[in-house]
N, C-alpha and C. Protein backbone atom coordinates (compact mmCIF):
# COMPACT_ATOMS: atom_id res chain seq x y z
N UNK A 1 0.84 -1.18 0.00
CA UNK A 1 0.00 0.00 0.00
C UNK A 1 0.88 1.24 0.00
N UNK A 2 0.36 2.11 -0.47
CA UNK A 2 1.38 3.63 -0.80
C UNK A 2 1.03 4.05 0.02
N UNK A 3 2.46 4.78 0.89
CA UNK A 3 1.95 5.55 1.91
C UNK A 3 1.34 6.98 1.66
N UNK A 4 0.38 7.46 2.49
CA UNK A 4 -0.43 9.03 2.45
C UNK A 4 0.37 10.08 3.36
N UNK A 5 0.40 11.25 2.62
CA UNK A 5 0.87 11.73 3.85
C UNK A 5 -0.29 12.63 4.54
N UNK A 6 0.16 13.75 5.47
CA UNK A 6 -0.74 14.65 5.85
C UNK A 6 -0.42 15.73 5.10
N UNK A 7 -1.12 16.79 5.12
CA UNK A 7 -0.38 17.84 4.44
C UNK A 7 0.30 18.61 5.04
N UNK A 8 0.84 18.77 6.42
CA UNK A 8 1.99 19.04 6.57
C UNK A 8 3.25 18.76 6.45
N UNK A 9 2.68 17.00 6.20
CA UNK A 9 3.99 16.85 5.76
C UNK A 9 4.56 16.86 4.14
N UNK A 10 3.14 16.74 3.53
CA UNK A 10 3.26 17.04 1.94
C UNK A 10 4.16 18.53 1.77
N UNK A 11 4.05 19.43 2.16
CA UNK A 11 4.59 20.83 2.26
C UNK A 11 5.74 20.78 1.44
N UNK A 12 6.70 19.94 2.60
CA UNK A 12 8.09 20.35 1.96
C UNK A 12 8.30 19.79 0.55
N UNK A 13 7.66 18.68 0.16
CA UNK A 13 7.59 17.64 -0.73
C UNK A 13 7.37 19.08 -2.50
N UNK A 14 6.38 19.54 -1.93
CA UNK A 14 5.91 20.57 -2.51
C UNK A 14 6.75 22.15 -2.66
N UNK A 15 7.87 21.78 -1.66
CA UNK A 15 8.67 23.29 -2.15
C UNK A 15 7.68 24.51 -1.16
N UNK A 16 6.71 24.27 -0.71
CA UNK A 16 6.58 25.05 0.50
C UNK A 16 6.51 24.82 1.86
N UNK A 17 6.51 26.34 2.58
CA UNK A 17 7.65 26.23 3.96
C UNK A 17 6.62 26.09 4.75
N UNK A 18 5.03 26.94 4.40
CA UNK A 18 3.69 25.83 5.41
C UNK A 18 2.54 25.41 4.78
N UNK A 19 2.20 24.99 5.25
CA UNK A 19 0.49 23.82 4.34
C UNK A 19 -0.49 24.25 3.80
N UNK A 20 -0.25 25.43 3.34
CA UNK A 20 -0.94 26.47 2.50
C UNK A 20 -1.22 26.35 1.60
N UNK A 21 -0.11 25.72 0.86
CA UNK A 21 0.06 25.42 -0.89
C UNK A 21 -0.50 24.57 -1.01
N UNK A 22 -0.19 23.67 -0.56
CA UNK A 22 -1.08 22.00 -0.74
C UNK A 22 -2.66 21.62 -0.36
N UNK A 23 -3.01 23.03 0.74
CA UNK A 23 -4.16 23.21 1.02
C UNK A 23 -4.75 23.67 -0.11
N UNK A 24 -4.15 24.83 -0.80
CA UNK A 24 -5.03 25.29 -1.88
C UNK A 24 -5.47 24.35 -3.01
N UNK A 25 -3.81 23.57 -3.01
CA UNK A 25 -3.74 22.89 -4.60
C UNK A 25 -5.02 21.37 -4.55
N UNK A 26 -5.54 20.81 -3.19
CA UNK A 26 -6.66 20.28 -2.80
C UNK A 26 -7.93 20.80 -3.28
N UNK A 27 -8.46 22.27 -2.50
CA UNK A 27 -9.01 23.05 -2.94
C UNK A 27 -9.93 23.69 -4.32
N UNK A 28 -8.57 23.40 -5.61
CA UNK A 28 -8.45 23.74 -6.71
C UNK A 28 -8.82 22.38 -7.56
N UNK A 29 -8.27 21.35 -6.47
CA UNK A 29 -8.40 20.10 -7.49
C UNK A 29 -7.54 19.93 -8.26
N UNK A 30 -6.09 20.17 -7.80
CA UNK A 30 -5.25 20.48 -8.98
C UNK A 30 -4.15 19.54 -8.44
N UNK A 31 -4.76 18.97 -7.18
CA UNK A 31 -3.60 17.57 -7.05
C UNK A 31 -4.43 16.13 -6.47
N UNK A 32 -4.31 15.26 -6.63
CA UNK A 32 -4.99 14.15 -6.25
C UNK A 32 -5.16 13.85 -4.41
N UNK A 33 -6.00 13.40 -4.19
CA UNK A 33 -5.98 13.37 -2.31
C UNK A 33 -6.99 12.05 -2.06
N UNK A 34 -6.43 11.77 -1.44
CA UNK A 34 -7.94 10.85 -0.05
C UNK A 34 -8.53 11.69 1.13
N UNK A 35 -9.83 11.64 1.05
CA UNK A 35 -10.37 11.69 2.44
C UNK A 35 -10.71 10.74 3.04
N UNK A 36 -10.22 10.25 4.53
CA UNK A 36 -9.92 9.50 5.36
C UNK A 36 -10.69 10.29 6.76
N UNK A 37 -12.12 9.83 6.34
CA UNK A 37 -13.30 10.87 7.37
C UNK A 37 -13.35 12.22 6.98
N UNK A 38 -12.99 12.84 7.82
CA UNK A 38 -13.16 14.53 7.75
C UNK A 38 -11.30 14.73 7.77
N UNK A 39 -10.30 13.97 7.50
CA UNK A 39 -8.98 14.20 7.33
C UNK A 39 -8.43 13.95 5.34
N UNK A 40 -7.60 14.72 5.19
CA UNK A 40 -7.11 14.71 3.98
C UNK A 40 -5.87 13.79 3.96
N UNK A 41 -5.87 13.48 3.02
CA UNK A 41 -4.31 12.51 2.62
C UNK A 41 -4.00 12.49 1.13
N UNK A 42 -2.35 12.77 1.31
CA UNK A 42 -2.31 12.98 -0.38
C UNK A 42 -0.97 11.53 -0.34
N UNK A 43 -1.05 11.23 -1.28
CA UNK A 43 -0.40 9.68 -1.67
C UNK A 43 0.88 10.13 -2.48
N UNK A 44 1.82 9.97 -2.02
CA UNK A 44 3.22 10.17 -2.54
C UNK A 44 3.70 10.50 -3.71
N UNK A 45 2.88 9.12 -4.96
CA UNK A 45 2.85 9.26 -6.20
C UNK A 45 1.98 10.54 -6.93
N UNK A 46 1.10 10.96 -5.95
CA UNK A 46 0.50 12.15 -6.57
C UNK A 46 1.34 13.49 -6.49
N UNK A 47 1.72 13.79 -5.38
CA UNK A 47 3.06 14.61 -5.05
C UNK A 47 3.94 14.58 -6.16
N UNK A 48 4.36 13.41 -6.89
CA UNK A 48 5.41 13.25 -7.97
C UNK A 48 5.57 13.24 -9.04
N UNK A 49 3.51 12.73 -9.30
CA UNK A 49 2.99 13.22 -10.59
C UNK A 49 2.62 14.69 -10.67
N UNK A 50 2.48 15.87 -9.77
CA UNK A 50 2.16 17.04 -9.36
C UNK A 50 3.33 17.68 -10.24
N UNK A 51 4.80 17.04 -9.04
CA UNK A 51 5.95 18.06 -9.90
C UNK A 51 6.19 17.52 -10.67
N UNK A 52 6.21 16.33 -11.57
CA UNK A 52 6.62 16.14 -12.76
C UNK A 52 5.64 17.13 -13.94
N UNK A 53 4.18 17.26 -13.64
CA UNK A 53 3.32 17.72 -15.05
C UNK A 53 4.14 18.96 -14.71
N UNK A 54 4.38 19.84 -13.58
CA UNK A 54 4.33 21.28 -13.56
C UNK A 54 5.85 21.58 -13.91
N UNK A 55 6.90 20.51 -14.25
CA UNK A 55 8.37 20.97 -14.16
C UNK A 55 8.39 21.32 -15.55
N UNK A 56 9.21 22.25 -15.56
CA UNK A 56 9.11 23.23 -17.29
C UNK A 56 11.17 22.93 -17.53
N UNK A 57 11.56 22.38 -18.71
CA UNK A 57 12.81 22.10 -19.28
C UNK A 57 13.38 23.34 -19.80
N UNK A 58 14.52 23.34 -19.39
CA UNK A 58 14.91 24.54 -20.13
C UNK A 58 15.06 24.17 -21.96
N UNK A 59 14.90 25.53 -22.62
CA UNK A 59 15.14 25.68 -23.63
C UNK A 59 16.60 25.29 -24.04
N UNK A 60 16.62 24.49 -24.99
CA UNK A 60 18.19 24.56 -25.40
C UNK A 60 18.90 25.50 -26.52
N UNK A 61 19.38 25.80 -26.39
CA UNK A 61 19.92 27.21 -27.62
C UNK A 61 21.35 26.54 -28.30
N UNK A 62 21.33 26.24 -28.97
CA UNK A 62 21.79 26.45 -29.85
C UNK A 62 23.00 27.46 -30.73
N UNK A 63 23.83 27.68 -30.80
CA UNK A 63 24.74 28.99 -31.43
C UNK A 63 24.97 29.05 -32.94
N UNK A 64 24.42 30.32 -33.54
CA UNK A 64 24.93 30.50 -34.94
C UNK A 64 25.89 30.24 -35.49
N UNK A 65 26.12 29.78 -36.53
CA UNK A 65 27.77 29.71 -36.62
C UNK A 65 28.02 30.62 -37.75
């Protein structure tokens, strides 16, 4: 079974410093979660599928010759 976390502890996972972000990104529906009663839980792999869709590659450039 994959572990859930809470969202405090999702935070850092997420690049923020309190449970704000992850509260919203719930909120928005813009990251996957369990509710576990009236408690939230977000599942590791969602955290990873989160920053993978949102990570942007840098451009590669190329030089004239």
């Amino acid at each position: 079974m994959e572990r859930l976390l809470t969202v405090e502890e999702a935070a850092p996972y997420l690049g923020a410093r309190s449970e704000r972000l992850a509260r919203r990104l719930i909120a928005q529906r813009r990251i996957r979660f369990v509710r576990v009663g009236r408690n939230v839980r977000i599942p590791e792999s969602a955290i990873t599928e989160y920053v993978k869709a949102n990570t942007v590659e840098p451009i590669a450039r190329g030089r004239a010759a």
